[in-house]
N, C-alpha and C. Protein backbone atom coordinates (compact mmCIF):
# COMPACT_ATOMS: atom_id res chain seq x y z
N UNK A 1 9.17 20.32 -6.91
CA UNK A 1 9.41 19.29 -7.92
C UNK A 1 9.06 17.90 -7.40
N UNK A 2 9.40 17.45 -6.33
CA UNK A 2 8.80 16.36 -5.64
C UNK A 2 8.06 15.91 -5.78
N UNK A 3 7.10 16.83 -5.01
CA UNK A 3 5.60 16.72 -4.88
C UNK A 3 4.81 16.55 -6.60
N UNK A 4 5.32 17.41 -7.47
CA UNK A 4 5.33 17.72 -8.78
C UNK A 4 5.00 15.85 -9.14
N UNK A 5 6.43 15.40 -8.84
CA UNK A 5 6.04 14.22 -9.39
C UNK A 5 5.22 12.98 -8.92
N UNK A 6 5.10 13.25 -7.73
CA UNK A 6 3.96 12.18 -7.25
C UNK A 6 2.92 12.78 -7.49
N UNK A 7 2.17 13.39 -7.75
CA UNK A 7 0.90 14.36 -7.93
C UNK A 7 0.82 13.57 -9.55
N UNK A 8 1.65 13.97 -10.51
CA UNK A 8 1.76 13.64 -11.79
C UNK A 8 1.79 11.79 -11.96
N UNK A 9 2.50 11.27 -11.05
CA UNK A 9 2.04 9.73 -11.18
C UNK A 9 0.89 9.13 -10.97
N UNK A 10 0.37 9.79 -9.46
CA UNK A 10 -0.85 9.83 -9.05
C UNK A 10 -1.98 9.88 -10.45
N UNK A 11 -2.10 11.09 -10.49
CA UNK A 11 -3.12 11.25 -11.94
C UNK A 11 -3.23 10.74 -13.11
N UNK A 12 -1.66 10.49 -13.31
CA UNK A 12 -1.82 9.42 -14.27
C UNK A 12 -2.33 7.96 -14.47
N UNK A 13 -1.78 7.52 -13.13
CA UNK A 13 -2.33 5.94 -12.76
C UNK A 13 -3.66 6.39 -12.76
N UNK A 14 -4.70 7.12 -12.10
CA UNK A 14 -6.14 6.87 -11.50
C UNK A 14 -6.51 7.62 -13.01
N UNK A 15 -6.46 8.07 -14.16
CA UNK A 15 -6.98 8.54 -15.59
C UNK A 15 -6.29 7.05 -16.60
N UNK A 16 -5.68 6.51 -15.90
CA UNK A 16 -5.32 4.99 -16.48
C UNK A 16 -6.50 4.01 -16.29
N UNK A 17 -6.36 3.75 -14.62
CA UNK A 17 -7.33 2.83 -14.42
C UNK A 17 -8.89 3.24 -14.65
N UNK A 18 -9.33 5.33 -14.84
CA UNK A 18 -10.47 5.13 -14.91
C UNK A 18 -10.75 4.62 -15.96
N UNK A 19 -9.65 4.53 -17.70
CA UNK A 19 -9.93 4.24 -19.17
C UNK A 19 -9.94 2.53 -18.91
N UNK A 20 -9.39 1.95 -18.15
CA UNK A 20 -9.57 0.47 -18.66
C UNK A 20 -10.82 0.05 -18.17
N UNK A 21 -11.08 0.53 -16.78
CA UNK A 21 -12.49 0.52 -16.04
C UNK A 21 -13.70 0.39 -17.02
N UNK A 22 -13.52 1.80 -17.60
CA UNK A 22 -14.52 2.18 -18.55
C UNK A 22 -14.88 1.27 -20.10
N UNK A 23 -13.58 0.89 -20.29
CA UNK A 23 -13.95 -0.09 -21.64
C UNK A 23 -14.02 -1.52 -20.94
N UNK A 24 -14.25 -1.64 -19.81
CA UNK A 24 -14.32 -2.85 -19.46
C UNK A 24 -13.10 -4.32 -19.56
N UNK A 25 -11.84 -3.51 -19.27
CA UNK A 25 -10.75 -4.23 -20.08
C UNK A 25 -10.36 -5.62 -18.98
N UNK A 26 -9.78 -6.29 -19.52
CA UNK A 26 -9.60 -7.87 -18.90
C UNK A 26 -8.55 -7.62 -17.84
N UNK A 27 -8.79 -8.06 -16.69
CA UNK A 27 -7.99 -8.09 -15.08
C UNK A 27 -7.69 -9.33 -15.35
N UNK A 28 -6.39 -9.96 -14.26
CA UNK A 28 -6.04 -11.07 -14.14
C UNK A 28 -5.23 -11.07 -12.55
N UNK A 29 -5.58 -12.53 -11.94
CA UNK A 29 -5.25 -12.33 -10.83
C UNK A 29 -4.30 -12.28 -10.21
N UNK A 30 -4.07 -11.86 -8.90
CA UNK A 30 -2.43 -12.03 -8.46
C UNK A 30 -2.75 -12.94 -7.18
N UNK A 31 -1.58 -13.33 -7.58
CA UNK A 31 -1.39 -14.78 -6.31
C UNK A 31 -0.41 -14.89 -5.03
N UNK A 32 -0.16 -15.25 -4.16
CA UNK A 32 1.36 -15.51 -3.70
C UNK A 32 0.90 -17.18 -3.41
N UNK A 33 2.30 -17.60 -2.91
CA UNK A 33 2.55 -19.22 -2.33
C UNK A 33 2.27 -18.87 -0.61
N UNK A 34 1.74 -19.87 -0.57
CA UNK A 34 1.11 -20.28 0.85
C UNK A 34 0.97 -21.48 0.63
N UNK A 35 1.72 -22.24 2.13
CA UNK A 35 1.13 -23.26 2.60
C UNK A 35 -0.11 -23.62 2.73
N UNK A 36 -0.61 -24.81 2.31
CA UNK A 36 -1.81 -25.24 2.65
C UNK A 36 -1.73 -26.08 4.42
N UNK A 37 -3.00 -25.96 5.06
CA UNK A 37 -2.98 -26.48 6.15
C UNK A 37 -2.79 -28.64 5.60
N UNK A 38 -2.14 -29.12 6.23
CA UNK A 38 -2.54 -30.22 5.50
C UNK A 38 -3.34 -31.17 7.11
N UNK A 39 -3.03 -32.61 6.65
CA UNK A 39 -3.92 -33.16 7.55
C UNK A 39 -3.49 -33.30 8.80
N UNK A 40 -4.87 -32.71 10.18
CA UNK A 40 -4.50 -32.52 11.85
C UNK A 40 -3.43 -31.28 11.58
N UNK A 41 -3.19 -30.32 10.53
CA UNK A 41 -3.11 -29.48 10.67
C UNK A 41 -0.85 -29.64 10.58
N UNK A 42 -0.62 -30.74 9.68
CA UNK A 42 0.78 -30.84 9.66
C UNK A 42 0.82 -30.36 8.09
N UNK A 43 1.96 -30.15 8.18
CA UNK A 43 2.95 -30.03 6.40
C UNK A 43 2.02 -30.34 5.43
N UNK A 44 1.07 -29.42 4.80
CA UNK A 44 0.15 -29.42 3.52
C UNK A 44 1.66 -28.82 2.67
N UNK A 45 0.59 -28.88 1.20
CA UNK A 45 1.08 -28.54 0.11
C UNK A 45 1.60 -26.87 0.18
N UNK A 46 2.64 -26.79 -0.60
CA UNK A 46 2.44 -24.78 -1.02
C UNK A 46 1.56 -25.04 -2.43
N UNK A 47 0.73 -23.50 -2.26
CA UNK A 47 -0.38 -23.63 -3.49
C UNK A 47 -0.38 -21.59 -3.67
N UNK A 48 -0.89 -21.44 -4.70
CA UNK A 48 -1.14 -20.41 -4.63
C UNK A 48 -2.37 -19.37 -4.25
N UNK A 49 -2.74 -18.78 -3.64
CA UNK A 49 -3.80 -17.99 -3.26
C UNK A 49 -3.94 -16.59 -3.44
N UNK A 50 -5.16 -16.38 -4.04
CA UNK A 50 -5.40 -15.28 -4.38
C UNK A 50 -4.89 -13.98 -3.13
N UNK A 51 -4.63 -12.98 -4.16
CA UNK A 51 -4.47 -11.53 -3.56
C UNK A 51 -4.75 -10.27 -3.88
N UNK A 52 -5.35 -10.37 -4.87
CA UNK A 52 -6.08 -9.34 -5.74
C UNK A 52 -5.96 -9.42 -7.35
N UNK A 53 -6.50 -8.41 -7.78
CA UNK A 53 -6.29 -8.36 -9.06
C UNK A 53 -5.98 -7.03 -9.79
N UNK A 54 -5.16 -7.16 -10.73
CA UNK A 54 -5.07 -6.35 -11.90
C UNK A 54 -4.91 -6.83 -13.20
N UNK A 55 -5.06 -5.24 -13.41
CA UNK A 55 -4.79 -4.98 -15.15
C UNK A 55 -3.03 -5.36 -15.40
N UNK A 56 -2.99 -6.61 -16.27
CA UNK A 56 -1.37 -6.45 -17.10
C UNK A 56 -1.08 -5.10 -18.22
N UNK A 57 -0.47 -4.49 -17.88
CA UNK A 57 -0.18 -2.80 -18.46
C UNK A 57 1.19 -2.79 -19.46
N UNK A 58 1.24 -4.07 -20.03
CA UNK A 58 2.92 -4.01 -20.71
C UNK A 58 3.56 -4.96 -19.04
N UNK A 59 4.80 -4.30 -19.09
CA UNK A 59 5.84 -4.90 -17.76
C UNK A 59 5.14 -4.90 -16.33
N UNK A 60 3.97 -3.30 -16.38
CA UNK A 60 3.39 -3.14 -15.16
C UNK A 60 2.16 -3.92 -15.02
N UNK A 61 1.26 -4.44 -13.50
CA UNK A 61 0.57 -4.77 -13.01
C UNK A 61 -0.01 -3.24 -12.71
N UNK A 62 -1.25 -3.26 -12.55
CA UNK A 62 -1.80 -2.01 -12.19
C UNK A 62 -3.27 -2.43 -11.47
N UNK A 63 -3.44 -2.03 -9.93
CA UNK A 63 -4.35 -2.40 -9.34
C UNK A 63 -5.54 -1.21 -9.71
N UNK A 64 -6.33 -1.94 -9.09
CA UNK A 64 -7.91 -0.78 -8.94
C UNK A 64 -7.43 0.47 -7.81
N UNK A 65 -6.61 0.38 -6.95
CA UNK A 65 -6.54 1.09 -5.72
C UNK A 65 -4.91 2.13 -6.13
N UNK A 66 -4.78 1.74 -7.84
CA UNK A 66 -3.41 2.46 -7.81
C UNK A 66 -2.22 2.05 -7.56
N UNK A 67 -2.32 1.16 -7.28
CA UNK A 67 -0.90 -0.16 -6.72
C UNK A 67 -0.37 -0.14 -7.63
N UNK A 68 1.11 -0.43 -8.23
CA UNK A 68 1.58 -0.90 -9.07
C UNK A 68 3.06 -1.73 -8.93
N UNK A 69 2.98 -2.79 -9.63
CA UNK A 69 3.94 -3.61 -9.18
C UNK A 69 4.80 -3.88 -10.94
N UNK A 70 6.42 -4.36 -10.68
CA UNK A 70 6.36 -4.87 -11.78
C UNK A 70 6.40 -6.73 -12.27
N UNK A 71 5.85 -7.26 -13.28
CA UNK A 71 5.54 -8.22 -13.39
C UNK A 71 6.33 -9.38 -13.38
N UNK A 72 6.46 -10.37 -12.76
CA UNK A 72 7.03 -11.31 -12.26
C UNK A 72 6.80 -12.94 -13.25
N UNK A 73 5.93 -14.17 -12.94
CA UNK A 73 5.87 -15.14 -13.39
C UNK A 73 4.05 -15.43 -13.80
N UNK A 74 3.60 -15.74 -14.91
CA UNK A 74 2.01 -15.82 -14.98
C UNK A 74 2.35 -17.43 -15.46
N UNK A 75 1.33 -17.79 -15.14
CA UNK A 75 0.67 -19.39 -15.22
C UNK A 75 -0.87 -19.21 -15.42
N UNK A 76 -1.33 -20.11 -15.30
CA UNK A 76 -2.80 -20.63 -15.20
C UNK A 76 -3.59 -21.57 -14.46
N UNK A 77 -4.22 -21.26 -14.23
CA UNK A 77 -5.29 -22.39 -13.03
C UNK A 77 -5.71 -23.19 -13.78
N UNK A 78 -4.59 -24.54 -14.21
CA UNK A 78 -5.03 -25.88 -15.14
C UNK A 78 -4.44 -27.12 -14.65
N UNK A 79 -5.32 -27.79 -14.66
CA UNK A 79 -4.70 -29.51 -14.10
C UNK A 79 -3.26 -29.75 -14.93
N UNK A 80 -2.10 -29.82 -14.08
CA UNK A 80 -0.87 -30.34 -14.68
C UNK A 80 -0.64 -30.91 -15.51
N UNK A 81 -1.57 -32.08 -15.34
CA UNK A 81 -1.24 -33.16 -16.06
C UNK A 81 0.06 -34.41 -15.48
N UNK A 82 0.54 -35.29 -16.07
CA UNK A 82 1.62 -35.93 -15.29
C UNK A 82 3.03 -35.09 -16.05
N UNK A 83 4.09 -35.78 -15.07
CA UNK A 83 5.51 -35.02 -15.53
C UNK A 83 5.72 -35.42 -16.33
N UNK A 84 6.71 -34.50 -16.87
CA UNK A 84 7.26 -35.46 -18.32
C UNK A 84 8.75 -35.00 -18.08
N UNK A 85 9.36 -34.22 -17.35
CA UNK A 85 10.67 -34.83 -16.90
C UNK A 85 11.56 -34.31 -18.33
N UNK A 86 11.44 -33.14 -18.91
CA UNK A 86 11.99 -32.91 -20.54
C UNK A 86 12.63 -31.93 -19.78
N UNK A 87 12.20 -30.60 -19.30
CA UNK A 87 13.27 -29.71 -18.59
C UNK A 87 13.21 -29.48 -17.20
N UNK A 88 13.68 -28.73 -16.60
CA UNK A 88 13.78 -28.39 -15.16
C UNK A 88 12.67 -27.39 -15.12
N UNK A 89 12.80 -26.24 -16.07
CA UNK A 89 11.76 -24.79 -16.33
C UNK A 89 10.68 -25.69 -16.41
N UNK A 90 10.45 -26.60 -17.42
CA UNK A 90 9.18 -27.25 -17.79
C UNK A 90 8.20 -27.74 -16.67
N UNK A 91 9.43 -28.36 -15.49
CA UNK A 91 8.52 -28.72 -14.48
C UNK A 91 8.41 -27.99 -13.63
N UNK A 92 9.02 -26.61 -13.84
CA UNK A 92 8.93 -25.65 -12.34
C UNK A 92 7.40 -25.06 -13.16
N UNK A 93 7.21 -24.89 -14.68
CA UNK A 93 6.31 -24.45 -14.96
C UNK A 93 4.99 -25.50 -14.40
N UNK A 94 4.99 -26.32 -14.25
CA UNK A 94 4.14 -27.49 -14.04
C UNK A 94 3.79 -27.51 -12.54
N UNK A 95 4.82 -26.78 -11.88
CA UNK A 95 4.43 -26.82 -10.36
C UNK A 95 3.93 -25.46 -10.53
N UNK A 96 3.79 -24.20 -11.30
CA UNK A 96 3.47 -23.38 -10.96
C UNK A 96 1.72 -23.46 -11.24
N UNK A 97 1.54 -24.35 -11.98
CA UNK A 97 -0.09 -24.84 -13.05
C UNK A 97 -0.52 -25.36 -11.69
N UNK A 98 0.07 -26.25 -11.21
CA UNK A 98 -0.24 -27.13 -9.89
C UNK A 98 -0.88 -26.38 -8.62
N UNK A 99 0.03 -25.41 -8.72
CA UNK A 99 -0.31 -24.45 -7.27
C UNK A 99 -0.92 -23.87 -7.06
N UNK A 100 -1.57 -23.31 -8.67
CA UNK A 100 -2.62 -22.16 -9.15
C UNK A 100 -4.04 -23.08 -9.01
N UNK A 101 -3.85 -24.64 -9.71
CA UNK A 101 -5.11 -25.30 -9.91
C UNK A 101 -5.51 -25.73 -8.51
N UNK A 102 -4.41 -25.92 -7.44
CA UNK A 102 -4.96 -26.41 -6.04
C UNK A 102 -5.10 -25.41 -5.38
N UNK A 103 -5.04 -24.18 -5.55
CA UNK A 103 -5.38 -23.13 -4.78
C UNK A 103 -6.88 -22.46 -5.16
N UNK A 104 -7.33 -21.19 -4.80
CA UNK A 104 -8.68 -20.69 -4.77
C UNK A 104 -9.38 -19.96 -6.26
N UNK A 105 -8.46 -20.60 -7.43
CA UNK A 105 -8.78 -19.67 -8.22
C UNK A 105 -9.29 -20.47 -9.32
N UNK A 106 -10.17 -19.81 -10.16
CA UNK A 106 -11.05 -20.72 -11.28
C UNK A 106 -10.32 -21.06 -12.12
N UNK A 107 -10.67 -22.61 -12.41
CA UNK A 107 -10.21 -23.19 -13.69
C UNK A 107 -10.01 -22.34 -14.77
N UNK A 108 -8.91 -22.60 -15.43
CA UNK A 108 -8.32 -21.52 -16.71
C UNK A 108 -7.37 -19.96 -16.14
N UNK A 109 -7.94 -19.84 -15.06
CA UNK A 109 -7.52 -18.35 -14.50
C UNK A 109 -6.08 -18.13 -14.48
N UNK A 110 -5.52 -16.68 -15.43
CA UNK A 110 -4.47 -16.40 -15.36
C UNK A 110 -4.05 -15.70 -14.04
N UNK A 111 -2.57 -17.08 -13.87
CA UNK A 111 -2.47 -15.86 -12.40
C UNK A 111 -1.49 -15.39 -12.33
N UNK A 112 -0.79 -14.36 -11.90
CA UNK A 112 0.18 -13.70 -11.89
C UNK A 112 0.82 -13.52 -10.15
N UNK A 113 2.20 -14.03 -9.97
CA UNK A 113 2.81 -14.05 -9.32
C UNK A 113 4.48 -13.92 -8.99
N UNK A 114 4.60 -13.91 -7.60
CA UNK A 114 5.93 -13.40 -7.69
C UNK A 114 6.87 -12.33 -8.47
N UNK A 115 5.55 -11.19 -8.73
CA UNK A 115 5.91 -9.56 -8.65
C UNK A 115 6.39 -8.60 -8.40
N UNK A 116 6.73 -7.43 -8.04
CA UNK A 116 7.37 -6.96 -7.28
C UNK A 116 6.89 -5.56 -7.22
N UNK A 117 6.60 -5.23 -5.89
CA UNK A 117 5.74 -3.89 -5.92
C UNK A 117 6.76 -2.54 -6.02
N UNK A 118 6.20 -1.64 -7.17
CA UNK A 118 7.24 -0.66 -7.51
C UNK A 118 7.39 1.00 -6.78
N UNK A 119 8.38 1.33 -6.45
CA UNK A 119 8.25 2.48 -5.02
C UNK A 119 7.86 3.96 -5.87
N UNK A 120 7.01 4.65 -5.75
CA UNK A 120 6.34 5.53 -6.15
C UNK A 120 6.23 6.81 -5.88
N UNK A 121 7.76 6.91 -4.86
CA UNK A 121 7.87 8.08 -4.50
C UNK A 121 8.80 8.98 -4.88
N UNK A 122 8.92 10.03 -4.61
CA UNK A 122 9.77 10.94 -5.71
C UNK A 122 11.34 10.37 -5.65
N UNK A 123 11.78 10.07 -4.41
CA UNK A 123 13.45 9.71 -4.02
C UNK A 123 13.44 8.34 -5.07
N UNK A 124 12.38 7.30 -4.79
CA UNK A 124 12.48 6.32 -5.77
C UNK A 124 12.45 6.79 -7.32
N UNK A 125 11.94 7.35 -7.63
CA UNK A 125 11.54 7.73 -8.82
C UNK A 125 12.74 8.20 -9.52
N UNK A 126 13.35 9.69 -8.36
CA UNK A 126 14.60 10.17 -9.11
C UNK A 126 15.60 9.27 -9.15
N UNK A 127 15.56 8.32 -8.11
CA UNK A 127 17.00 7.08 -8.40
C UNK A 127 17.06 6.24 -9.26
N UNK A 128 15.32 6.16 -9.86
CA UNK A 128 15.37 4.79 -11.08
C UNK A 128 15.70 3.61 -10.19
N UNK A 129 14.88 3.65 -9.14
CA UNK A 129 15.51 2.01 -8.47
C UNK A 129 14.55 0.94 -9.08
N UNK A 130 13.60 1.21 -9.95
CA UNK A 130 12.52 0.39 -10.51
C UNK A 130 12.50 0.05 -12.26
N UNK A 131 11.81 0.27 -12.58
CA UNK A 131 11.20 0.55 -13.84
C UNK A 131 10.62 1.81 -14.42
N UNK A 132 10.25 2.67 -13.06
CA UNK A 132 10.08 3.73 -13.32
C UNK A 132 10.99 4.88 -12.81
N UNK A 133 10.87 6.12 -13.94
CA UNK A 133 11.87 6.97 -13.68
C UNK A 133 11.44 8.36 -13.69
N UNK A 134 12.20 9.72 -13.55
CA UNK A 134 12.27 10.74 -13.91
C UNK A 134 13.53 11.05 -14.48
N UNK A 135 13.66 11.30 -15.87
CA UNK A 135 14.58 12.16 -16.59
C UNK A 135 14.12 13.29 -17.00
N UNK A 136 14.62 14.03 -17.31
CA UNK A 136 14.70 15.08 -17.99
C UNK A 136 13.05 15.45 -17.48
N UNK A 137 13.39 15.90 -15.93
CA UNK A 137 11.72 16.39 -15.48
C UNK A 137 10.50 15.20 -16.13
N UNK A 138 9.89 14.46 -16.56
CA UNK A 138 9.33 13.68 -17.09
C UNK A 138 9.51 12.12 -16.47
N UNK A 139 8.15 11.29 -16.26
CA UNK A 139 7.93 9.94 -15.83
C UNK A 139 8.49 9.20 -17.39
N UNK A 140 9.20 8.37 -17.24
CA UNK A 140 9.53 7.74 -18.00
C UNK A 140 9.69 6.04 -17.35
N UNK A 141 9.52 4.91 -18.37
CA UNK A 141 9.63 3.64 -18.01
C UNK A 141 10.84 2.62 -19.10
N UNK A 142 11.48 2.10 -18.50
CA UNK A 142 11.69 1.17 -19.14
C UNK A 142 11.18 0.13 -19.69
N UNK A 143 10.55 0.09 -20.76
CA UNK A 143 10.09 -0.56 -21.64
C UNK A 143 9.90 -2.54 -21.33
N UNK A 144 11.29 -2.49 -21.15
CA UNK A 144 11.58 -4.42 -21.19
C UNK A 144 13.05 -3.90 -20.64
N UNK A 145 13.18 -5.03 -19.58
CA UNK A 145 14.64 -4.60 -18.77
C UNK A 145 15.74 -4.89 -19.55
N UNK A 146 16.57 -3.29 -19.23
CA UNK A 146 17.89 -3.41 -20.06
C UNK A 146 17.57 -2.44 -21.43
N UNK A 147 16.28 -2.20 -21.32
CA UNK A 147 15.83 -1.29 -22.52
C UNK A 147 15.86 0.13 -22.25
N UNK A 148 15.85 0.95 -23.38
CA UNK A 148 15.82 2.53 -23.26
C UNK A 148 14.55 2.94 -22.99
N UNK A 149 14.23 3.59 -21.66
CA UNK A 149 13.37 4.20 -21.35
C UNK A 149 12.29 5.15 -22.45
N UNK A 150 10.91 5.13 -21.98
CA UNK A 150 9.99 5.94 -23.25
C UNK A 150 8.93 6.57 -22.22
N UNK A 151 8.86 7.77 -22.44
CA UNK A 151 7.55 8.81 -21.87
C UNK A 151 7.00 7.37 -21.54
N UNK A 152 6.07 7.60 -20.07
CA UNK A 152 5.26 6.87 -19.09
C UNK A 152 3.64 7.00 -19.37
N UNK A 153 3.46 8.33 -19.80
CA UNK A 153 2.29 8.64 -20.61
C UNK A 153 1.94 8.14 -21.72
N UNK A 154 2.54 7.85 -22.89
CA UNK A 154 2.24 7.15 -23.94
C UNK A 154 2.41 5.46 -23.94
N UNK A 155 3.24 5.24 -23.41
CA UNK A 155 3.45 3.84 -22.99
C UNK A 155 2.03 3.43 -22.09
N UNK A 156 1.54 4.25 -21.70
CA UNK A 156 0.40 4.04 -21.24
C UNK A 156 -0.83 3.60 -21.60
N UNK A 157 -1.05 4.63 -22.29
CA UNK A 157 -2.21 5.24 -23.61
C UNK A 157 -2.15 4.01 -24.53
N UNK A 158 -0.74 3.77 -25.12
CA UNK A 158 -0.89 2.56 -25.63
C UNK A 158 -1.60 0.98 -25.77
N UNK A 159 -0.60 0.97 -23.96
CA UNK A 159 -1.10 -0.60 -23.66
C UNK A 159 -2.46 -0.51 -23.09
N UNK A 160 -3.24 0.61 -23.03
CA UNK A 160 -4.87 0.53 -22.30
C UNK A 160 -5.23 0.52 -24.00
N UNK A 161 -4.84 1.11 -24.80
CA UNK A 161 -5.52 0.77 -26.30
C UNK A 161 -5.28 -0.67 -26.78
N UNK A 162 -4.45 -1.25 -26.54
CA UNK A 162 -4.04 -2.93 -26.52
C UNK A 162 -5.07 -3.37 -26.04
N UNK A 163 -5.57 -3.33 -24.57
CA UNK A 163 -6.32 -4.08 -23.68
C UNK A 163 -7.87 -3.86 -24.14
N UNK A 164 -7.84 -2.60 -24.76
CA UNK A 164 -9.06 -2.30 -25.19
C UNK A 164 -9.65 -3.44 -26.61
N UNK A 165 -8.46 -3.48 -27.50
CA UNK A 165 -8.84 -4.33 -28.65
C UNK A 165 -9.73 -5.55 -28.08
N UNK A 166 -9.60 -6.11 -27.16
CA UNK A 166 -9.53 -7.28 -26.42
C UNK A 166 -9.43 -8.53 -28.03
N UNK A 167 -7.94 -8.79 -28.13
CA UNK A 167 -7.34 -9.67 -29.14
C UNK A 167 -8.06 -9.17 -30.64
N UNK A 168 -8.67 -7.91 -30.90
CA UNK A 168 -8.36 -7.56 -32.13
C UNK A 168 -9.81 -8.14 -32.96
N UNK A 169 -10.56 -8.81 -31.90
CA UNK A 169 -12.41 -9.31 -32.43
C UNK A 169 -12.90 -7.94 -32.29
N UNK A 170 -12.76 -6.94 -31.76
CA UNK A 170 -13.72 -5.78 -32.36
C UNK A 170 -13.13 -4.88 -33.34
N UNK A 171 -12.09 -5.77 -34.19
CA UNK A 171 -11.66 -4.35 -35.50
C UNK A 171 -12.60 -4.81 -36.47
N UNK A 172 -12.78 -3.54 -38.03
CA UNK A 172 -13.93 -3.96 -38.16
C UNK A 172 -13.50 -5.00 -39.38
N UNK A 173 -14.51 -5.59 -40.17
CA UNK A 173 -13.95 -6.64 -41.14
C UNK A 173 -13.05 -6.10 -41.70
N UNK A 174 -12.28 -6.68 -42.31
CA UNK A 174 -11.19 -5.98 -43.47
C UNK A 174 -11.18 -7.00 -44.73
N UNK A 175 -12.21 -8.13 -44.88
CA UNK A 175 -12.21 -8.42 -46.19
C UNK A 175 -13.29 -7.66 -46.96
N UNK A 176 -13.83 -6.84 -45.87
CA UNK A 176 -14.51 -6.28 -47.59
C UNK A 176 -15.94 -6.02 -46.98
């Protein structure tokens, strides 16, 4: 049964990533905080720097190599702008725009950070220490935390048919 279920996650993730592969579906990057070297090599900025990329899958991150993490904080690689001092979130969001735009990643680029990589092995799996689970023999996920778990397979199937629409420009006209 173990083995059962890593074999079964396994195949599922790599028949996941080969369908988004294949329709060509939109990746977005992942980041962490790193110091920047600053000048003679004292106290630079923290910024964010690239670390790979994936597919957003619903809650999950899903790498090319099978990785999967669950999803943490996304921003964008865009000039701040000045403060405006309205909330606390507002400006942590503003340092997160900041860190993304002074770090290695292209203007506009969604980045995704401060994640959390999810354990994929059967002991994890049967404990539910993640997002992902086994009940009733079956991979199952929690949906949105605090939510009732749903088959891992269709929740799947789904959000690669989401990613596939890419925002719903290839349905066909519907006026007529």
């Amino acid at each position: 049964m173990v083995d059962e279920v890593e074999a079964d996650l396994a195949e599922l993730l790599q028949r996941t990533i080969a369908a988004l592969e294949a329709s060509g579906a939109h990746d977005e990057a992942l980041g962490e905080y790193r110091r920047k070297k600053g000048l003679l090599g004292l106290g630079g900025s923290v910024v964010l720097v690239p670390v790979g990329r994936a597919w957003r899958v619903g809650r999950l991150l899903l790498t090319r190599d099978g990785r999967i993490f669950d999803v943490g904080t996304t921003t964008r690689a865009v000039d701040p702008r000045h403060p405006n001092y309205q909330s606390v979130s507002g400006e942590d969001r503003r340092d997160d725009r900041r860190a993304a735009f002074e770090g290695d990643f292209a203007e506009g680029e969604v980045v995704n950070h401060d994640f959390t990589p999810i354990a994929v092995d059967a002991q994890a799996l049967s404990a539910g220490s993640g997002p992902l689970s086994v009940q009733d023999g079956r991979l199952v996920i929690e949906w949105a935390k605090g939510q009732k778990a749903v088959p891992l397979a269709g929740y799947l199937v789904e959000r690669v048919a989401l990613l596939r629409k890419r925002d719903g420009w290839d349905e066909p006209d519907m006026a007529g």
